[in-house]
PDB file of N, CA and C in Angstrom:
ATOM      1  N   UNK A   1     -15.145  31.344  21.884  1.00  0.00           N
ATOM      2  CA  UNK A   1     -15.692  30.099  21.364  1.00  0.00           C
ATOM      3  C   UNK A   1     -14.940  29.683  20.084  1.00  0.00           C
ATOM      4  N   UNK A   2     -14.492  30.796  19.183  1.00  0.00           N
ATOM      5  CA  UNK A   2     -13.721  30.591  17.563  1.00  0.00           C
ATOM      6  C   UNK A   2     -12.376  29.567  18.308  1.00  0.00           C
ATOM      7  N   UNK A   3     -11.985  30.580  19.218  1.00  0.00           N
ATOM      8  CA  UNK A   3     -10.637  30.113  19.472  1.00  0.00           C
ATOM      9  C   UNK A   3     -10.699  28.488  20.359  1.00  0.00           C
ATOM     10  N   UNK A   4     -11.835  28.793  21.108  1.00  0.00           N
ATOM     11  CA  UNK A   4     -11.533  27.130  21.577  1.00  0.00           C
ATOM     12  C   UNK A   4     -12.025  25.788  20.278  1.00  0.00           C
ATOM     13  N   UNK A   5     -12.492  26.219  19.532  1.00  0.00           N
ATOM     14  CA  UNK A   5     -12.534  25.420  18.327  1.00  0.00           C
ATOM     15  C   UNK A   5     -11.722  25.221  17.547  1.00  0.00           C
ATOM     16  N   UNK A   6     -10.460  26.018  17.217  1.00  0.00           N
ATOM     17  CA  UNK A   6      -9.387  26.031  16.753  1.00  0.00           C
ATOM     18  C   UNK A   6      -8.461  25.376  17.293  1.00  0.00           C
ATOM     19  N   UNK A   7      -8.330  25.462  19.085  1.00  0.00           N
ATOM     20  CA  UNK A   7      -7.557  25.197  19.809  1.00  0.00           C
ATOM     21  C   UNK A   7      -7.998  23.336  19.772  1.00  0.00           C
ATOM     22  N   UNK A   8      -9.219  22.859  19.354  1.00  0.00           N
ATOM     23  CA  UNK A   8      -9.746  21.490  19.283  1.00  0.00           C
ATOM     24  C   UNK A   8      -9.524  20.706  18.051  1.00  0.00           C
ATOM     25  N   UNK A   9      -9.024  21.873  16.834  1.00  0.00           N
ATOM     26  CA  UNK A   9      -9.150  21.064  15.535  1.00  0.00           C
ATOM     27  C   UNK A   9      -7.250  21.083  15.455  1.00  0.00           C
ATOM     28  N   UNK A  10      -6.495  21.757  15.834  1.00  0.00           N
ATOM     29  CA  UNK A  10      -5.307  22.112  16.674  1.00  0.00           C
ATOM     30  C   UNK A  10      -4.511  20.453  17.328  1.00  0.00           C
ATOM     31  N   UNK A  11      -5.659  20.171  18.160  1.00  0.00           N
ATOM     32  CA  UNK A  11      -5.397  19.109  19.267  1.00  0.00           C
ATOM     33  C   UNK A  11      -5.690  17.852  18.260  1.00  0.00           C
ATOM     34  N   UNK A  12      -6.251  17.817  17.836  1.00  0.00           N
ATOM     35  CA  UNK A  12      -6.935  16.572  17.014  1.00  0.00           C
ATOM     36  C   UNK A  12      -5.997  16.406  15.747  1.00  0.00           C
ATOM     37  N   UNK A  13      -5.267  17.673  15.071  1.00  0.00           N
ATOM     38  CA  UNK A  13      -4.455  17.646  13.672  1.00  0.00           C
ATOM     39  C   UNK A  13      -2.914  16.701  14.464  1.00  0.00           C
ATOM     40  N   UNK A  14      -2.786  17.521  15.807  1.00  0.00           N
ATOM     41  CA  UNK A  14      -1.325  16.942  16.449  1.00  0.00           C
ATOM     42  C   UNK A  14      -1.839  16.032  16.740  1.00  0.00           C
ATOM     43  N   UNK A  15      -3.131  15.266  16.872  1.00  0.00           N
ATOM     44  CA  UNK A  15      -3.071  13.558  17.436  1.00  0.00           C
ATOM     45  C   UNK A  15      -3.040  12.674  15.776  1.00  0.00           C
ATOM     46  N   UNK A  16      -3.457  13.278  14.940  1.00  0.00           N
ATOM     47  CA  UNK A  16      -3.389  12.254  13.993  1.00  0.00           C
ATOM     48  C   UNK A  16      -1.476  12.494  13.008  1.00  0.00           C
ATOM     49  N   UNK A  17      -1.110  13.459  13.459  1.00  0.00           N
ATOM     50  CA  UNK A  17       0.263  13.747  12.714  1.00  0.00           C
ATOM     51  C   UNK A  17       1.250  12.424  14.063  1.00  0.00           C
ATOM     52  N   UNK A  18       0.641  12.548  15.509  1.00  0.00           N
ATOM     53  CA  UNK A  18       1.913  11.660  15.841  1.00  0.00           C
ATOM     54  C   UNK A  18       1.282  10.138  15.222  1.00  0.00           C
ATOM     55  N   UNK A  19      -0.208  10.141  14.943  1.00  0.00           N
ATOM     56  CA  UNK A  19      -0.448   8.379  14.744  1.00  0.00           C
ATOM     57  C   UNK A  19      -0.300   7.898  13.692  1.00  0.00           C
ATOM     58  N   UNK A  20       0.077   9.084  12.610  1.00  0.00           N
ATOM     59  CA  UNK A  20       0.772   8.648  11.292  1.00  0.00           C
ATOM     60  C   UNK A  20       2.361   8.558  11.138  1.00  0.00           C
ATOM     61  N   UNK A  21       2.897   9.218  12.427  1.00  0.00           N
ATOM     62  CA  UNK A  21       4.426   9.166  12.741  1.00  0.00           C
ATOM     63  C   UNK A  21       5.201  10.536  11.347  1.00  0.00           C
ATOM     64  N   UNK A  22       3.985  11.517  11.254  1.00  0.00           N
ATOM     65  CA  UNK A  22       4.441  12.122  10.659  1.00  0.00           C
ATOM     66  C   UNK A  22       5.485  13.733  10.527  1.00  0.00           C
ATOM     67  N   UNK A  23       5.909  14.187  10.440  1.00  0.00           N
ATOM     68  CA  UNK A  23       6.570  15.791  10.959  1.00  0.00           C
ATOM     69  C   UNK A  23       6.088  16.404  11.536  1.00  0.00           C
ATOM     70  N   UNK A  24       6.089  17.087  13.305  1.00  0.00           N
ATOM     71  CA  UNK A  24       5.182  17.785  12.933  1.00  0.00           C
ATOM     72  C   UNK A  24       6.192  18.779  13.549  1.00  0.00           C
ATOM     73  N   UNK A  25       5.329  20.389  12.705  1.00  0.00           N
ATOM     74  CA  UNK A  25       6.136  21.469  12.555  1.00  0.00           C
ATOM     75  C   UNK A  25       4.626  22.580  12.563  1.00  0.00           C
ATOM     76  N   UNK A  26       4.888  23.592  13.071  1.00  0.00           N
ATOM     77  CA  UNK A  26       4.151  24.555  12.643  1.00  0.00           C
ATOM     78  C   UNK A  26       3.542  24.422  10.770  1.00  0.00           C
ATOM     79  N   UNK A  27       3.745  23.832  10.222  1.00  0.00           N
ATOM     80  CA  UNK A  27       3.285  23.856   8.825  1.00  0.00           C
ATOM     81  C   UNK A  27       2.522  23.061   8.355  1.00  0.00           C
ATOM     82  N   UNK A  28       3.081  21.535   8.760  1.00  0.00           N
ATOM     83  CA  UNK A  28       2.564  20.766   9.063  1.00  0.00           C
ATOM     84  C   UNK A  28       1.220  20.562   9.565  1.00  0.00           C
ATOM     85  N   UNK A  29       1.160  20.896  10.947  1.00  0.00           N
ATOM     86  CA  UNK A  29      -0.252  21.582  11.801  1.00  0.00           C
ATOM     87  C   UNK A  29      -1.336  22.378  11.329  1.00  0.00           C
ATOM     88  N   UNK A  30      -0.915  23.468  10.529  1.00  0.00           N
ATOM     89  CA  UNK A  30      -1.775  24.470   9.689  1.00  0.00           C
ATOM     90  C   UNK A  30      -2.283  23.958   8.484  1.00  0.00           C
ATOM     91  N   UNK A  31      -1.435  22.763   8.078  1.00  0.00           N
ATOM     92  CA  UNK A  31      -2.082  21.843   6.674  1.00  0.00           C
ATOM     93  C   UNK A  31      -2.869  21.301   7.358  1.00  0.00           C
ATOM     94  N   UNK A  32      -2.729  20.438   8.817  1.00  0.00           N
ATOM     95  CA  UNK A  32      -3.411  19.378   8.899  1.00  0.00           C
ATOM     96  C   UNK A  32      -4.953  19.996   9.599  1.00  0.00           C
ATOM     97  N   UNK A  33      -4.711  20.986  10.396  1.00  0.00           N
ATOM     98  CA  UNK A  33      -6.054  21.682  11.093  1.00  0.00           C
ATOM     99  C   UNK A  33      -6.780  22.795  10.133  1.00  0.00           C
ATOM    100  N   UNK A  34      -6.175  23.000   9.583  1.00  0.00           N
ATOM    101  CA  UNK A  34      -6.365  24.509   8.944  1.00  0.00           C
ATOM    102  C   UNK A  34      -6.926  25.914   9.189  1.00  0.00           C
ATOM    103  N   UNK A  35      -6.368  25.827  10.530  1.00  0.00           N
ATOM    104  CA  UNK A  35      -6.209  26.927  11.244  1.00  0.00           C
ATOM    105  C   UNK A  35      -4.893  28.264  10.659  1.00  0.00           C
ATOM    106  N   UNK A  36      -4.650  29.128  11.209  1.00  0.00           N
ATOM    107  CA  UNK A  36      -3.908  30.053  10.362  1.00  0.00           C
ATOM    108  C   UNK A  36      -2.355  30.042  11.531  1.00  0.00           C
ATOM    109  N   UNK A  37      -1.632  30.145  10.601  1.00  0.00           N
ATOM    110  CA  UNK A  37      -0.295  30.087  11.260  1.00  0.00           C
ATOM    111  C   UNK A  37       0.082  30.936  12.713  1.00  0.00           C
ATOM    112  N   UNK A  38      -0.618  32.229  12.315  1.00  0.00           N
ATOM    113  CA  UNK A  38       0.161  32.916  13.108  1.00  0.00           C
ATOM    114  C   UNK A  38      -1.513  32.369  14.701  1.00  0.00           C
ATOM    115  N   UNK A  39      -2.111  32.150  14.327  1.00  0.00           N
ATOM    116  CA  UNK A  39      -3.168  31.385  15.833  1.00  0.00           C
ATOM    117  C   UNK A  39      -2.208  30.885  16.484  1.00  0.00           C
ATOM    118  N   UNK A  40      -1.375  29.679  16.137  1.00  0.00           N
ATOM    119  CA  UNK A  40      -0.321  29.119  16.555  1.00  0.00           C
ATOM    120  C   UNK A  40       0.851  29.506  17.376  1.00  0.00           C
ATOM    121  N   UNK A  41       0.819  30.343  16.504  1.00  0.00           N
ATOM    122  CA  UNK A  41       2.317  31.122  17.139  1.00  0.00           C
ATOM    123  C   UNK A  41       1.534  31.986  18.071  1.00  0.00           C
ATOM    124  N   UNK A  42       0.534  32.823  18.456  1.00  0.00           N
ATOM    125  CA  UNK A  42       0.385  33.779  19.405  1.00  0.00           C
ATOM    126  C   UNK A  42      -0.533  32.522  20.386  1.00  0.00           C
ATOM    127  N   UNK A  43      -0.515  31.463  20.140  1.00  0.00           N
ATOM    128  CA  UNK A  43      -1.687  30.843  21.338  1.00  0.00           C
ATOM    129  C   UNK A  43      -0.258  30.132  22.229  1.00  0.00           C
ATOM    130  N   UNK A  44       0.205  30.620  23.217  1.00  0.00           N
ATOM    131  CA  UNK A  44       1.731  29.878  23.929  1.00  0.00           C
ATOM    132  C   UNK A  44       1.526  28.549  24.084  1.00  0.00           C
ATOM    133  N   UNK A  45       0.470  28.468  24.672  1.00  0.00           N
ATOM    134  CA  UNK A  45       0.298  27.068  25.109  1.00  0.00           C
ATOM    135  C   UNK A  45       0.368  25.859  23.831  1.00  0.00           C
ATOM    136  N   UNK A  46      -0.209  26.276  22.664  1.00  0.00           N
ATOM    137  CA  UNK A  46      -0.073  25.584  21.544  1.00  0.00           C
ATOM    138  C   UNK A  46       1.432  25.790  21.023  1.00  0.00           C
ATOM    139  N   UNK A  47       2.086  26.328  21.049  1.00  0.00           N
ATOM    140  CA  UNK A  47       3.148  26.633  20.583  1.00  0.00           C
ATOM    141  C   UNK A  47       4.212  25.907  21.140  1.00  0.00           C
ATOM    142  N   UNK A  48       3.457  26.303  22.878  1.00  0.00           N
ATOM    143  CA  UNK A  48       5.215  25.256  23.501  1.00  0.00           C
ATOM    144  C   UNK A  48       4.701  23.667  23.335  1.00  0.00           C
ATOM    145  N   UNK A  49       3.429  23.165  22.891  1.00  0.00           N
ATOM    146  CA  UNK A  49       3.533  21.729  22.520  1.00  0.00           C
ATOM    147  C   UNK A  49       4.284  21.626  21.416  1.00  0.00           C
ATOM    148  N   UNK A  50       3.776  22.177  20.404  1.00  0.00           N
ATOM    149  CA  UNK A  50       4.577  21.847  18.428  1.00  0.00           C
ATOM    150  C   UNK A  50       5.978  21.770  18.975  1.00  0.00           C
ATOM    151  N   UNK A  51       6.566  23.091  19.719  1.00  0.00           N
ATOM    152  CA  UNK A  51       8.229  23.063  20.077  1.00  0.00           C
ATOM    153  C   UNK A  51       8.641  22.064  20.447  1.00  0.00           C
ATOM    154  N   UNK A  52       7.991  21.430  21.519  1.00  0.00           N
ATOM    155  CA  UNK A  52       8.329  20.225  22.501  1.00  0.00           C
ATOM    156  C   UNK A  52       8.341  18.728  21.701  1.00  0.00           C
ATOM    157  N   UNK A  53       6.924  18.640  21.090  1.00  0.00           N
ATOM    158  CA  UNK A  53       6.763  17.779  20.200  1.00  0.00           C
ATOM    159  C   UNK A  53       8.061  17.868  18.927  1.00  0.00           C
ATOM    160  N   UNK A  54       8.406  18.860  18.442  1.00  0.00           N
ATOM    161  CA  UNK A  54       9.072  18.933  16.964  1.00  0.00           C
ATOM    162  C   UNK A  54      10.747  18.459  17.751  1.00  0.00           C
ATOM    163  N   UNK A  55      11.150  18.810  18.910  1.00  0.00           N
ATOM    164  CA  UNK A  55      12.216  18.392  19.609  1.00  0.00           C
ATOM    165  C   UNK A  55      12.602  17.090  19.792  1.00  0.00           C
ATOM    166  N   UNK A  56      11.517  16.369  20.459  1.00  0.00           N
ATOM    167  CA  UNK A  56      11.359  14.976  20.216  1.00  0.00           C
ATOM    168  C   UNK A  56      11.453  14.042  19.280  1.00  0.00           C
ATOM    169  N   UNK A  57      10.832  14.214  18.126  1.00  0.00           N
ATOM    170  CA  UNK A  57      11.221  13.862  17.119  1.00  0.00           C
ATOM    171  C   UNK A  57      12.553  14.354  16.067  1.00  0.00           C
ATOM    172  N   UNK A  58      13.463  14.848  16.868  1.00  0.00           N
ATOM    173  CA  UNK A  58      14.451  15.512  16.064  1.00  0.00           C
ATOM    174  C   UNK A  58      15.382  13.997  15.759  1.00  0.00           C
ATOM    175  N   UNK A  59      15.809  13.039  16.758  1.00  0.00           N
ATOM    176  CA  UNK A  59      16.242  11.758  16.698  1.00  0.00           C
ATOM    177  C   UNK A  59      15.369  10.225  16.031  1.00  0.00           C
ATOM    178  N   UNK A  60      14.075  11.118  15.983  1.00  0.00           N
ATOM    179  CA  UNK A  60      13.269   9.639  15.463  1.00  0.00           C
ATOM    180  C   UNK A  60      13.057   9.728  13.837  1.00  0.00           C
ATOM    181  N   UNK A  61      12.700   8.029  13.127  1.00  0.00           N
ATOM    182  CA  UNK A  61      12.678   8.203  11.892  1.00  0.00           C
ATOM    183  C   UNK A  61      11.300   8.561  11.582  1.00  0.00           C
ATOM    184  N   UNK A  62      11.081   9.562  10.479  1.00  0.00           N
ATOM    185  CA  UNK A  62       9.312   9.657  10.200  1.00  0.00           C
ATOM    186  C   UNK A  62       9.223   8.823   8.831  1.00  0.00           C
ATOM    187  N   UNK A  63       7.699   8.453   8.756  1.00  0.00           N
ATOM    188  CA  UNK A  63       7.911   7.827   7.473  1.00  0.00           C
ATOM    189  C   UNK A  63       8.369   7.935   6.362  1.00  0.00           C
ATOM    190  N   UNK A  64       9.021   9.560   6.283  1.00  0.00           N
ATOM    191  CA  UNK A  64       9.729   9.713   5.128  1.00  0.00           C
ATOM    192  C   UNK A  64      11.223   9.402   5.105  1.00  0.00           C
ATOM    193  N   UNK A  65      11.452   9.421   6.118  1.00  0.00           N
ATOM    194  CA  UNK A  65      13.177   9.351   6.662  1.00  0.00           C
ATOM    195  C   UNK A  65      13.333   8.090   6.402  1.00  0.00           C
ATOM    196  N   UNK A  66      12.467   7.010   6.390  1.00  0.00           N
ATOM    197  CA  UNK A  66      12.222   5.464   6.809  1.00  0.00           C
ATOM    198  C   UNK A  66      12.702   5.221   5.394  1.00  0.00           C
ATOM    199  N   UNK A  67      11.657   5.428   4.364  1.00  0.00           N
ATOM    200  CA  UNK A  67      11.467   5.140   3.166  1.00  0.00           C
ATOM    201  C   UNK A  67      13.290   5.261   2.503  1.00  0.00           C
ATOM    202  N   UNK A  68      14.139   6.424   2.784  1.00  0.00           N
ATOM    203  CA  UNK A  68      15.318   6.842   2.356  1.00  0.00           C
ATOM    204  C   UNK A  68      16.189   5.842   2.754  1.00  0.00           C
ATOM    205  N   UNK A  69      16.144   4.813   3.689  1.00  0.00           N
ATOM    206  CA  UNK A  69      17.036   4.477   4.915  1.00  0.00           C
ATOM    207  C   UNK A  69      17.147   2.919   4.031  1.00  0.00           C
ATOM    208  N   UNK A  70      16.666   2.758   3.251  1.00  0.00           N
ATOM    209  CA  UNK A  70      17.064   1.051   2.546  1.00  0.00           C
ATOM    210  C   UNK A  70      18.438   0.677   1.849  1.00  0.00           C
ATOM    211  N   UNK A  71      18.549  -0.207   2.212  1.00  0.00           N
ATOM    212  CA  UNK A  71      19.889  -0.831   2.613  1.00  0.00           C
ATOM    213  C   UNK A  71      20.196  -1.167   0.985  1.00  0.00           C
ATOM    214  N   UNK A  72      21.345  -1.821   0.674  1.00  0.00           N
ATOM    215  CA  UNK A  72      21.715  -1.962  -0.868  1.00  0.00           C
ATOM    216  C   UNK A  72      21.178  -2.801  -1.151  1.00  0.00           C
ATOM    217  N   UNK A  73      21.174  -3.883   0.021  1.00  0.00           N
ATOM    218  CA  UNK A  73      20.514  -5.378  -0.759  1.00  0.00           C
ATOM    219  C   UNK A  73      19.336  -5.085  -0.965  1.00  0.00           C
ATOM    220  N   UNK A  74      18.613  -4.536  -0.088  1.00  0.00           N
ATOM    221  CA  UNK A  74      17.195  -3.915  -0.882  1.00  0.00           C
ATOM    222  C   UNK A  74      16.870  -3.505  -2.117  1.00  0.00           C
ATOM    223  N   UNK A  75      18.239  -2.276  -1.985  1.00  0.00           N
ATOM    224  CA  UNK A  75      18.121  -1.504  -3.198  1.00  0.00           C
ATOM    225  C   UNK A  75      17.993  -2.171  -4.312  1.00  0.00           C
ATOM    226  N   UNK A  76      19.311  -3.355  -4.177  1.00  0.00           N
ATOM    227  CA  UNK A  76      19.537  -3.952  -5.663  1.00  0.00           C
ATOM    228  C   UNK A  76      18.012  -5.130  -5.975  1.00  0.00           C
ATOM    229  N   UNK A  77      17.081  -5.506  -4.755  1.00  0.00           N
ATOM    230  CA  UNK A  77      16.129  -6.210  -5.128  1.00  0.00           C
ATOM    231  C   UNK A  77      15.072  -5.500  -5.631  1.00  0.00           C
ATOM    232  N   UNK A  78      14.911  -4.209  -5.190  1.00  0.00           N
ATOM    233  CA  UNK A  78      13.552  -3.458  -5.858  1.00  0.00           C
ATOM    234  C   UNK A  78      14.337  -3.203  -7.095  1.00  0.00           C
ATOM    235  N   UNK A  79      15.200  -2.862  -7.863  1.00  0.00           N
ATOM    236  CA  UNK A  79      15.796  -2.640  -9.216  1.00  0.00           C
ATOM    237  C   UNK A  79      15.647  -3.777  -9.812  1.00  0.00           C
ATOM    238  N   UNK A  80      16.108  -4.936  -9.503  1.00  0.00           N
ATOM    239  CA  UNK A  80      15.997  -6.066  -9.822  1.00  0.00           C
ATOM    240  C   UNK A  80      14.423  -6.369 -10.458  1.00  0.00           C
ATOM    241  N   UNK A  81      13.623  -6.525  -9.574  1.00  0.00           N
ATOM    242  CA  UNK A  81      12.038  -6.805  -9.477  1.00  0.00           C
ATOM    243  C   UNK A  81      11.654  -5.706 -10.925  1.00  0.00           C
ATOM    244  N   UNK A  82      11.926  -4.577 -10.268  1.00  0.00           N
ATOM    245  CA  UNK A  82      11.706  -3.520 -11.169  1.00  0.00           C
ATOM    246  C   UNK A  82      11.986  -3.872 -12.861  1.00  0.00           C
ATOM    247  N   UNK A  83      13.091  -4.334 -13.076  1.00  0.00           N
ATOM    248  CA  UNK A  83      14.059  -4.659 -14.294  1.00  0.00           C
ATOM    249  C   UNK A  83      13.097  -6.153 -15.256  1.00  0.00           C
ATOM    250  N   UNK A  84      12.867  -6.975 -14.140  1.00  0.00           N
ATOM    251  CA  UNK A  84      11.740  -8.234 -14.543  1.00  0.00           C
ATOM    252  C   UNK A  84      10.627  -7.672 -14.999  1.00  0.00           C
ATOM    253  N   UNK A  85       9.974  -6.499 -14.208  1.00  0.00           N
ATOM    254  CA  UNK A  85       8.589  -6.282 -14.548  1.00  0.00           C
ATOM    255  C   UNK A  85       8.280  -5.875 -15.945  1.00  0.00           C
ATOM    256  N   UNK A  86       9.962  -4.730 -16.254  1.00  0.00           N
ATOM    257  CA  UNK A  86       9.906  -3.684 -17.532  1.00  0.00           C
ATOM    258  C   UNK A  86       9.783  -4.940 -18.625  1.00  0.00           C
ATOM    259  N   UNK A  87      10.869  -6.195 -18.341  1.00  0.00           N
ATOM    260  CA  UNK A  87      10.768  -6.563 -19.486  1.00  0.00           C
ATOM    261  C   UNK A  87       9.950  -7.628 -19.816  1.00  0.00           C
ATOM    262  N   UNK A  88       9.383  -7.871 -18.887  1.00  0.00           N
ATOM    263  CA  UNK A  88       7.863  -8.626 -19.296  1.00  0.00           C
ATOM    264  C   UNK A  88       6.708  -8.123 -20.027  1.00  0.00           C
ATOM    265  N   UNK A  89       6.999  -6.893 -19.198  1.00  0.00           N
ATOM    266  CA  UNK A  89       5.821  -5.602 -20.201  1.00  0.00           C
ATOM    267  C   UNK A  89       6.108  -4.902 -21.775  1.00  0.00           C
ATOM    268  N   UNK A  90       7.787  -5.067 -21.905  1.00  0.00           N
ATOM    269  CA  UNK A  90       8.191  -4.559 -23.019  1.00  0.00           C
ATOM    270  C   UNK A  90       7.766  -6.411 -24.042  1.00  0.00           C
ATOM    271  N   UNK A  91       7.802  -7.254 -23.749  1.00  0.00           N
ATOM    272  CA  UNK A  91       7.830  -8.509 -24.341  1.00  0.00           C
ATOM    273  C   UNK A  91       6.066  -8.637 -24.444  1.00  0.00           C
ATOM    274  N   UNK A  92       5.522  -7.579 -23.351  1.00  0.00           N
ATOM    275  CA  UNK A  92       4.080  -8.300 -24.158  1.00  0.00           C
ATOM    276  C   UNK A  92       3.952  -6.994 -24.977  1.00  0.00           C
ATOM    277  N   UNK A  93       4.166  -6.173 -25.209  1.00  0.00           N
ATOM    278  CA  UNK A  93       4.074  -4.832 -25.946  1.00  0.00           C
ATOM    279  C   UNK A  93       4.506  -5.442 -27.223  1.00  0.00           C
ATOM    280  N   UNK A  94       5.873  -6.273 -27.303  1.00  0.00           N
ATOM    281  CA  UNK A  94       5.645  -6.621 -28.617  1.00  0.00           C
ATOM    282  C   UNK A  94       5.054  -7.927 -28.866  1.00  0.00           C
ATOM    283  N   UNK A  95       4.553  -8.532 -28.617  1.00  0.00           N
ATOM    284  CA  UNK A  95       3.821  -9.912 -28.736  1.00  0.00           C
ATOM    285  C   UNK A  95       2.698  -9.209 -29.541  1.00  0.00           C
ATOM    286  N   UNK A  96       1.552  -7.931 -28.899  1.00  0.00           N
ATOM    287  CA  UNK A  96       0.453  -7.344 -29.085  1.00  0.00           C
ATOM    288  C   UNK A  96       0.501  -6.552 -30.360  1.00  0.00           C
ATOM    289  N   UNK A  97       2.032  -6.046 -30.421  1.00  0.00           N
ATOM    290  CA  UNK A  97       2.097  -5.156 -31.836  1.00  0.00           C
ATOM    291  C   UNK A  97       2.030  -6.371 -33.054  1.00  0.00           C
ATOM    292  N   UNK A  98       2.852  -7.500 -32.671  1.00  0.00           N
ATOM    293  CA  UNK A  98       2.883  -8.496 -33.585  1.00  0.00           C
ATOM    294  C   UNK A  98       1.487  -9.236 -34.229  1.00  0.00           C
ATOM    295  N   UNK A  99       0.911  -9.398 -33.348  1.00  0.00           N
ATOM    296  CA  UNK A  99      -0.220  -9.613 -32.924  1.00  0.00           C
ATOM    297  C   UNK A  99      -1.621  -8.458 -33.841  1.00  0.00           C
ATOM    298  N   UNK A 100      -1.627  -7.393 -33.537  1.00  0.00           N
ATOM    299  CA  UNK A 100      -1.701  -6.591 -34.655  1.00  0.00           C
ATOM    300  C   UNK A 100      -1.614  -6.646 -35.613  1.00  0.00           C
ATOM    301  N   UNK A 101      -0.369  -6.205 -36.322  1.00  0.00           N
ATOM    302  CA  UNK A 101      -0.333  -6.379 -37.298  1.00  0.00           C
ATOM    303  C   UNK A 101      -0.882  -7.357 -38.298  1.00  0.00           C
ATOM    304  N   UNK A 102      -0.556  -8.326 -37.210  1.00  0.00           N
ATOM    305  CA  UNK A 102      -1.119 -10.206 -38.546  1.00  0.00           C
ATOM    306  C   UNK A 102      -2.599  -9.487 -38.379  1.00  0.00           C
ATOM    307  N   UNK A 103      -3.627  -8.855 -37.818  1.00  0.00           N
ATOM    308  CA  UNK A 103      -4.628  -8.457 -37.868  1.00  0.00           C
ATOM    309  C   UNK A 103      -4.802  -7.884 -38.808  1.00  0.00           C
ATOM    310  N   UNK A 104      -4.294  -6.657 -39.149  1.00  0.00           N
ATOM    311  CA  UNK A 104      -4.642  -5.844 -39.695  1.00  0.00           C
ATOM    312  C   UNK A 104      -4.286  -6.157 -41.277  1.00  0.00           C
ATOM    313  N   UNK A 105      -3.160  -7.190 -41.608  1.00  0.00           N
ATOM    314  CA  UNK A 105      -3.041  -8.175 -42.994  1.00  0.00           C
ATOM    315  C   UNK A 105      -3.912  -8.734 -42.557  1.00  0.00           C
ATOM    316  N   UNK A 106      -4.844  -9.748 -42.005  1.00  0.00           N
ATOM    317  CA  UNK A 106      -6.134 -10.023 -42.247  1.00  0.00           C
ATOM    318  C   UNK A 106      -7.207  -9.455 -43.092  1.00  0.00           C
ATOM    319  N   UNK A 107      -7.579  -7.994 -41.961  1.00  0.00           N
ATOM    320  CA  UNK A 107      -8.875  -7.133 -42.643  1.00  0.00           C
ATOM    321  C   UNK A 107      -7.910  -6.766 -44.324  1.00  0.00           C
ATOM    322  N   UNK A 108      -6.869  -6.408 -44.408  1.00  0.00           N
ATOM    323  CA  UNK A 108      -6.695  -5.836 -45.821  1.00  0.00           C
ATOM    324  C   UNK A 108      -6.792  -7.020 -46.904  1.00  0.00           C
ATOM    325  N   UNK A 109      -6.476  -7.979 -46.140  1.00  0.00           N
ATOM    326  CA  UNK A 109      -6.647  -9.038 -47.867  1.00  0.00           C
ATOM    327  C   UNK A 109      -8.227  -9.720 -47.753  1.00  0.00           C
ATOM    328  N   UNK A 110      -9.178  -9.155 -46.847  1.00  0.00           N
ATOM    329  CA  UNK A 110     -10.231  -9.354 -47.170  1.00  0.00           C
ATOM    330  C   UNK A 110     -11.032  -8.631 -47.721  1.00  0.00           C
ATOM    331  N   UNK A 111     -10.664  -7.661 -47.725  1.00  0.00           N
ATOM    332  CA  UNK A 111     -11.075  -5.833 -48.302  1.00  0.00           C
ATOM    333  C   UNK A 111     -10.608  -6.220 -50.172  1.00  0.00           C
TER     334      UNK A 111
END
């Protein structure tokens, strides 16, 4: 009964690792079910899926492979974007210090 419950949380970790398009590997599987490694390896039948499955995906992109795969013009627009954001934020950083300060000569020449 342990083992067919394992063998179910097993089945259910490999359905949500392919619907996230994520790795899956013996390690993978044991994060996602949390079942113990070596269950895996001595249950065959579970084993020759991960193999079969991890084969298959040896040619496809996973979402991490995806993320690596951006092109220059990309590149140079998220740097870009990136570069606008810093210095909008560095320009209100000092607006606020400025801003400050005339405050704080306020409270002292009323003191």
């Amino acid at each position: 009964m342990k083992s067919l419950k394992a063998a179910q949380k097993v089945d259910q970790a490999i359905q949500r690792l392919i619907k996230t398009k994520d790795k899956i590997n013996f390690n993978q599987v044991v994060m996602e079910s949390g079942v113990s490694k070596a269950f895996l390896y001595n249950n065959q039948e579970i084993r020759n899926r991960i193999e079969g499955l991890r084969k298959q995906q040896e040619g496809i992109n996973t979402r991490k492979t995806t993320k690596h795969n951006l092109t220059d013009a990309s590149k140079d627009s998220l740097i870009a974007a990136k570069n606008n954001r810093i210095k909008k934020l560095e320009e209100e950083n000092k607006r606020l210090k400025d801003e400050l300060l005339k405050l704080r000569g306020m409270i002292y020449y009323k003191l």
